[in-house]
Protein backbone atom coordinates (compact mmCIF):
# COMPACT_ATOMS: atom_id res chain seq x y z
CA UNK A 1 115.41 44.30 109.66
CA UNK A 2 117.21 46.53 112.53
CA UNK A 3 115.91 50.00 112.77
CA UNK A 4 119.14 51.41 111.98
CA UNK A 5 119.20 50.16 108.77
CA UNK A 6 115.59 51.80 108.09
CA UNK A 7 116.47 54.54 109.09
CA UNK A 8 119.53 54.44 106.79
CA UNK A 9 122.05 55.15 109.53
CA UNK A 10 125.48 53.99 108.99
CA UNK A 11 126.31 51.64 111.95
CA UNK A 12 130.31 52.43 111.83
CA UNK A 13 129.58 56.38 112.15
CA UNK A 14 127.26 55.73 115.23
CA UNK A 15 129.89 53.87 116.89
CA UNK A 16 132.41 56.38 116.27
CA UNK A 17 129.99 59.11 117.66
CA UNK A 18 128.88 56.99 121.11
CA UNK A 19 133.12 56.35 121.38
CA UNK A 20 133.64 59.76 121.08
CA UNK A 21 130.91 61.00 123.50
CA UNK A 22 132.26 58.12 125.87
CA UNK A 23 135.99 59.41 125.64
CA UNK A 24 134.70 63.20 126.13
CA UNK A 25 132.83 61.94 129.55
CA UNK A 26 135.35 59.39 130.91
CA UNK A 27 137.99 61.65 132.05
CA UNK A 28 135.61 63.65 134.11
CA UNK A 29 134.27 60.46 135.51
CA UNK A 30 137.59 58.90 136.72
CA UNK A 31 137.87 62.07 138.07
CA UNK A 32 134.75 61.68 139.75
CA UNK A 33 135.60 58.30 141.25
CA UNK A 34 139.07 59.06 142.04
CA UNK A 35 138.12 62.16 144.34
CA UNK A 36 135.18 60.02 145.94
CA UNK A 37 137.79 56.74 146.34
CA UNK A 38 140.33 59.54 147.70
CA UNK A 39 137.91 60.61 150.40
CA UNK A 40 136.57 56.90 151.13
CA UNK A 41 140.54 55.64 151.53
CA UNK A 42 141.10 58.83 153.64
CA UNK A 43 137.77 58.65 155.81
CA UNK A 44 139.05 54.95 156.64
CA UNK A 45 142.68 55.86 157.39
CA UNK A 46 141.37 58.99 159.65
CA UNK A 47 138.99 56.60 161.65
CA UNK A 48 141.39 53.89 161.74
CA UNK A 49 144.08 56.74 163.89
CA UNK A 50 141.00 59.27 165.71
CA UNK A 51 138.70 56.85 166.59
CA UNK A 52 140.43 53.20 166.94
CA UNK A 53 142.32 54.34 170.28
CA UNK A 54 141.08 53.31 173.51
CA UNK A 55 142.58 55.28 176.03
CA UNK A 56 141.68 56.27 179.50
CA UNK A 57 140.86 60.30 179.13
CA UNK A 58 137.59 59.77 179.75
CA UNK A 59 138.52 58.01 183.58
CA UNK A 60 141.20 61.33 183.81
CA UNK A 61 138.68 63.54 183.14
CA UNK A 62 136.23 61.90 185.34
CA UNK A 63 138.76 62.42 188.09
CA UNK A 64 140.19 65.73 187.14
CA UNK A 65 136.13 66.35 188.14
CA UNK A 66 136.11 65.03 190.83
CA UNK A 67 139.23 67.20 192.10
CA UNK A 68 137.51 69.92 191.24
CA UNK A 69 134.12 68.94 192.65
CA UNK A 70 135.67 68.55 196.36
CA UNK A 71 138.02 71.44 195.93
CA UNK A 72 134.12 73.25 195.79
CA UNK A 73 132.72 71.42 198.34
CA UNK A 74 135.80 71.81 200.54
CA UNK A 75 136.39 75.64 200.42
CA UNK A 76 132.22 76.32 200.87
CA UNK A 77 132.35 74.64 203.87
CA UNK A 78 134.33 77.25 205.05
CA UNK A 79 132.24 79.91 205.52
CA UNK A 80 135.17 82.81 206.13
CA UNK A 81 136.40 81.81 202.40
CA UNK A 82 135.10 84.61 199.99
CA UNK A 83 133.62 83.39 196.82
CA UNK A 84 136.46 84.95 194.37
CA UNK A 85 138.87 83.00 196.49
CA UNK A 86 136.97 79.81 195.50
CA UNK A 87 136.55 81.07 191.82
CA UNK A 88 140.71 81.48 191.80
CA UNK A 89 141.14 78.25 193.08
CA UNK A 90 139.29 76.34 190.36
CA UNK A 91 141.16 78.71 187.49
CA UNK A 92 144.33 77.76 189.06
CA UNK A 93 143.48 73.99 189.21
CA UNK A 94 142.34 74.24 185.52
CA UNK A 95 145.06 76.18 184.16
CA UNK A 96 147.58 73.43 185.32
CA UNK A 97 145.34 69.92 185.56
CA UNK A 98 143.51 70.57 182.50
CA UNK A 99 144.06 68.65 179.30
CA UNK A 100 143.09 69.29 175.89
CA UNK A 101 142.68 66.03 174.76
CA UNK A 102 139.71 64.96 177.09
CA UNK A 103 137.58 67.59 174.69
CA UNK A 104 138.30 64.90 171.90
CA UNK A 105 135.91 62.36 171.69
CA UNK A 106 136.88 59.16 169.93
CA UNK A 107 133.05 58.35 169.16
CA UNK A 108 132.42 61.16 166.79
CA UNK A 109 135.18 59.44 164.61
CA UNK A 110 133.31 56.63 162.89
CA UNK A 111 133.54 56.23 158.90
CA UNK A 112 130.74 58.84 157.92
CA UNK A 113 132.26 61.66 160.61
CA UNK A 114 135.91 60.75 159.09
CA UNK A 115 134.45 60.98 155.42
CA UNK A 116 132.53 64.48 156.40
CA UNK A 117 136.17 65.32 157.70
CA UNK A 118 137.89 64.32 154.57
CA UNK A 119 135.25 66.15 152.26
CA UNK A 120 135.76 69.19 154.81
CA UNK A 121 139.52 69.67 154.42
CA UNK A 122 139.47 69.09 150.69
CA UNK A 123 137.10 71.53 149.50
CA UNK A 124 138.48 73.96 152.18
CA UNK A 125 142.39 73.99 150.56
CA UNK A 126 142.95 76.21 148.11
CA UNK A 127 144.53 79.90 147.62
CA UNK A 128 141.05 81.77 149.20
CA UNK A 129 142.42 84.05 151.77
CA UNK A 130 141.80 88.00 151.00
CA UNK A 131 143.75 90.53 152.48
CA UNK A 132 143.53 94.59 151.98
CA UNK A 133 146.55 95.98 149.73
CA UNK A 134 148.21 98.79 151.73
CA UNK A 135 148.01 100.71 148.52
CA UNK A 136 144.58 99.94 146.97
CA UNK A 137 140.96 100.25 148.63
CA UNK A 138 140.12 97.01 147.42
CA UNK A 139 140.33 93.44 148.43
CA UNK A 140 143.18 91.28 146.66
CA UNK A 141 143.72 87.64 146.70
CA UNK A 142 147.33 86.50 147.26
């Protein structure tokens, strides 16, 4: 003899109440595993664009270092060269040789950095930003 049945408890009314406690959880689940299959799928399509390029920054930058290495060595060799004159020099070489790009480093991209990324953005987006009403003394969101 089951031990529903000593207990007296209709088997019909306790499947009702687990199918009703399963259809009260199961939306927030699938919403659960939708936002963390979301972030997965986006984690792989972010490492698949930042971090699957091989390009040759890191040899430009290597050489824009170089330039600026015997640009240095060059003007101190010259000992009627002030030292501002050698500090302009280098601002003037980095203001035009400089690139952004060599600060981005492909490595940092695999599928953990990508899904930190992804997690990042998502929980960051969203109407938080406060500004002071012109009017009012206190903070407002907009």
């Amino acid at each position: 003899m089951s031990v529903a049945v000593k207990k007296g408890i209709n088997p019909k009314a306790e499947s009702r109440k687990c199918a009703a406690r399963f259809w009260r959880l199961f939306p927030h689940l699938l919403l659960c595993l939708s936002l963390v299959a979301y972030a997965a799928l986006g984690a792989l399509l972010f490492q698949r664009i930042e971090g699957g390029s091989d390009s040759s920054t890191e040899q430009e930058y290597d050489e824009f270092l170089g330039q600026i290495v015997s640009t240095v060595q060059n003007l101190t060799d010259n000992s009627s060269i002030s030292h501002q004159y050698i500090v302009k020099q280098v601002a003037l070489k980095m203001r035009h040789g400089f690139k952004s790009i060599w600060l981005q480093r492909p490595d940092r991209w695999d599928f953990f950095g990508s899904m930190f990324f992804c997690c990042t953005v998502f929980t960051t987006v969203g109407k938080s930003g406060l500004r002071q009403n012109a009017n009012y003394s206190y903070f407002n969101s907009y």
